[in-house]
Protein backbone atom coordinates (compact mmCIF):
# COMPACT_ATOMS: atom_id res chain seq x y z
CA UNK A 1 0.00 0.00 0.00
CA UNK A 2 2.59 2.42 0.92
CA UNK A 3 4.72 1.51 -2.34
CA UNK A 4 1.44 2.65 -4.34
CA UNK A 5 1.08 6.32 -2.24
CA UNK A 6 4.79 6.53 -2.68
CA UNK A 7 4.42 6.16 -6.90
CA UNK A 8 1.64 8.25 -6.83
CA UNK A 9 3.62 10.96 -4.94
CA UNK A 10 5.82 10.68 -8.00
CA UNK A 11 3.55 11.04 -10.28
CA UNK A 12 1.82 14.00 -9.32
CA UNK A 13 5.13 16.05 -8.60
CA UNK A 14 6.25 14.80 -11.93
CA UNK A 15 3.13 16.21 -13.59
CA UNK A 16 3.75 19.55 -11.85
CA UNK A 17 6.87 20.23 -12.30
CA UNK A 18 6.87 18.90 -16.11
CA UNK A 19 3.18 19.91 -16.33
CA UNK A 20 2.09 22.87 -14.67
CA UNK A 21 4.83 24.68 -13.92
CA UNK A 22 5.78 25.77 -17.25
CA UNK A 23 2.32 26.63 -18.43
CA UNK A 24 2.59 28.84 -15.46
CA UNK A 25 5.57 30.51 -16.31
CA UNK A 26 3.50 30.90 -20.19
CA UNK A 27 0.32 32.39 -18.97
CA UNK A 28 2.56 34.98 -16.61
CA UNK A 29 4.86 35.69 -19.55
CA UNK A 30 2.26 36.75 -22.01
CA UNK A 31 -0.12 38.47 -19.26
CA UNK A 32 3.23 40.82 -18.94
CA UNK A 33 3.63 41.01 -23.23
CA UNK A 34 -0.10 42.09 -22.94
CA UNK A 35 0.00 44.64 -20.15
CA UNK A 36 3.36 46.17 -22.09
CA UNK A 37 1.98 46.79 -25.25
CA UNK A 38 2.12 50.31 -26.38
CA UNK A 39 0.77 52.69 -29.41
CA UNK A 40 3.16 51.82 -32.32
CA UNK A 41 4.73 48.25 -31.51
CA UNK A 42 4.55 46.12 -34.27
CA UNK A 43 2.83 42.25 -33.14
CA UNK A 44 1.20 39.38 -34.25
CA UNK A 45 -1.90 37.82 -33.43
CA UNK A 46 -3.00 34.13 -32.53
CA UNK A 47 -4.27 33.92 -35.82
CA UNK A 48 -1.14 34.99 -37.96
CA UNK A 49 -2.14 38.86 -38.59
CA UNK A 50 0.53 41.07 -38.20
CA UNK A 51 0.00 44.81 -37.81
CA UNK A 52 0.81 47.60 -36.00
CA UNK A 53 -1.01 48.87 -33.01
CA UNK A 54 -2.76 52.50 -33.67
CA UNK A 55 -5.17 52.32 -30.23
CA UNK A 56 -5.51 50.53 -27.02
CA UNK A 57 -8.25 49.81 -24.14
CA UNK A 58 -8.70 47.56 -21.49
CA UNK A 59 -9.98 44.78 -23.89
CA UNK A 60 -9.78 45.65 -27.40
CA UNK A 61 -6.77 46.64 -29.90
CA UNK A 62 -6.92 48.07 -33.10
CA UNK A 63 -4.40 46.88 -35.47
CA UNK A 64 -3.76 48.64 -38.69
CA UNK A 65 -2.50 45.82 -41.47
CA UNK A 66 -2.57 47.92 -44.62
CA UNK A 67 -2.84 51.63 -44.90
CA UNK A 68 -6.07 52.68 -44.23
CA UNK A 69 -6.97 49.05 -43.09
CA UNK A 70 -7.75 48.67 -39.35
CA UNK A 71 -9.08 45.35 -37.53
CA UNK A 72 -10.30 45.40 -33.69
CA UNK A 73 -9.01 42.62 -32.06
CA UNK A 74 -9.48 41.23 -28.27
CA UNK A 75 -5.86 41.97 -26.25
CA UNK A 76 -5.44 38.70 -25.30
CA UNK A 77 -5.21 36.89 -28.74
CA UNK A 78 -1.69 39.26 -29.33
CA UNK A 79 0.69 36.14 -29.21
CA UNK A 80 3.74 38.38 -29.56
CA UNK A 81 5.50 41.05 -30.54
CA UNK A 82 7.68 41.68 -33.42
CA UNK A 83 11.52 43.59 -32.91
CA UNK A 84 12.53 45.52 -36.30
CA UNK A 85 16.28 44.87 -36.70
CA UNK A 86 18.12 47.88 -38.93
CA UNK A 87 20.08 44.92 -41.14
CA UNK A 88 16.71 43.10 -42.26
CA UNK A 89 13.27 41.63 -42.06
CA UNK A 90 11.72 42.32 -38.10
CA UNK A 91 12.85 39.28 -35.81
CA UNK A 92 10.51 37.79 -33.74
CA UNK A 93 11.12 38.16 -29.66
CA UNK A 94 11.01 34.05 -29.27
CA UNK A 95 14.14 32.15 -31.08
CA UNK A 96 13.38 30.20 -33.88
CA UNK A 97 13.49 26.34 -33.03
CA UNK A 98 14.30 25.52 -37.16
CA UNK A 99 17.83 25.07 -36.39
CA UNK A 100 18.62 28.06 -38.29
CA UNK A 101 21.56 30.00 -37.24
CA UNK A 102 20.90 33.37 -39.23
């Protein structure tokens, strides 16, 4: 009986440290990308739009794609924003995992 508790101890710490923790650390990481968004930072949405942000509010952003083209979106689907680098194309603020070294 003991022997079972003591696997099932194992289990659930290794779920929470594998598990939980790290969607933690997520979910507090993009909570603090959402709350530092400002007028003029360039991001991408869950769904792949990029654009640049032209207002804020509590719970909305409007994103200008094209000139003259503006879509409202909610502030949490921003997934993350985009750096411009002077040499080339903007870099995204996560590495990329392709195994390219450019």
């Amino acid at each position: 009986m003991t022997v079972v508790f003591v696997y099932l101890l194992i289990l659930v710490a290794a779920f929470f440290f594998l598990v939980v923790r790290p969607q933690r650390r997520q979910m507090a990481a993009h909570r603090t990308l959402v709350a530092s968004l400002s007028v003029g930072d360039e991001v991408i949405t869950t769904g792949g739009v990029i654009g640049t942000i032209r207002s804020l509010d509590d719970e909305v952003v409007e994103l200008e794609v094209a000139p003259s083209v503006v879509l409202r979106v909610a502030r949490a689907a921003i997934a993350r924003q985009v750096h411009p680098t002077p040499e080339g194309p903007p870099e995204l603020d996560e590495p990329r995992s392709d195994g390219d070294a450019s």
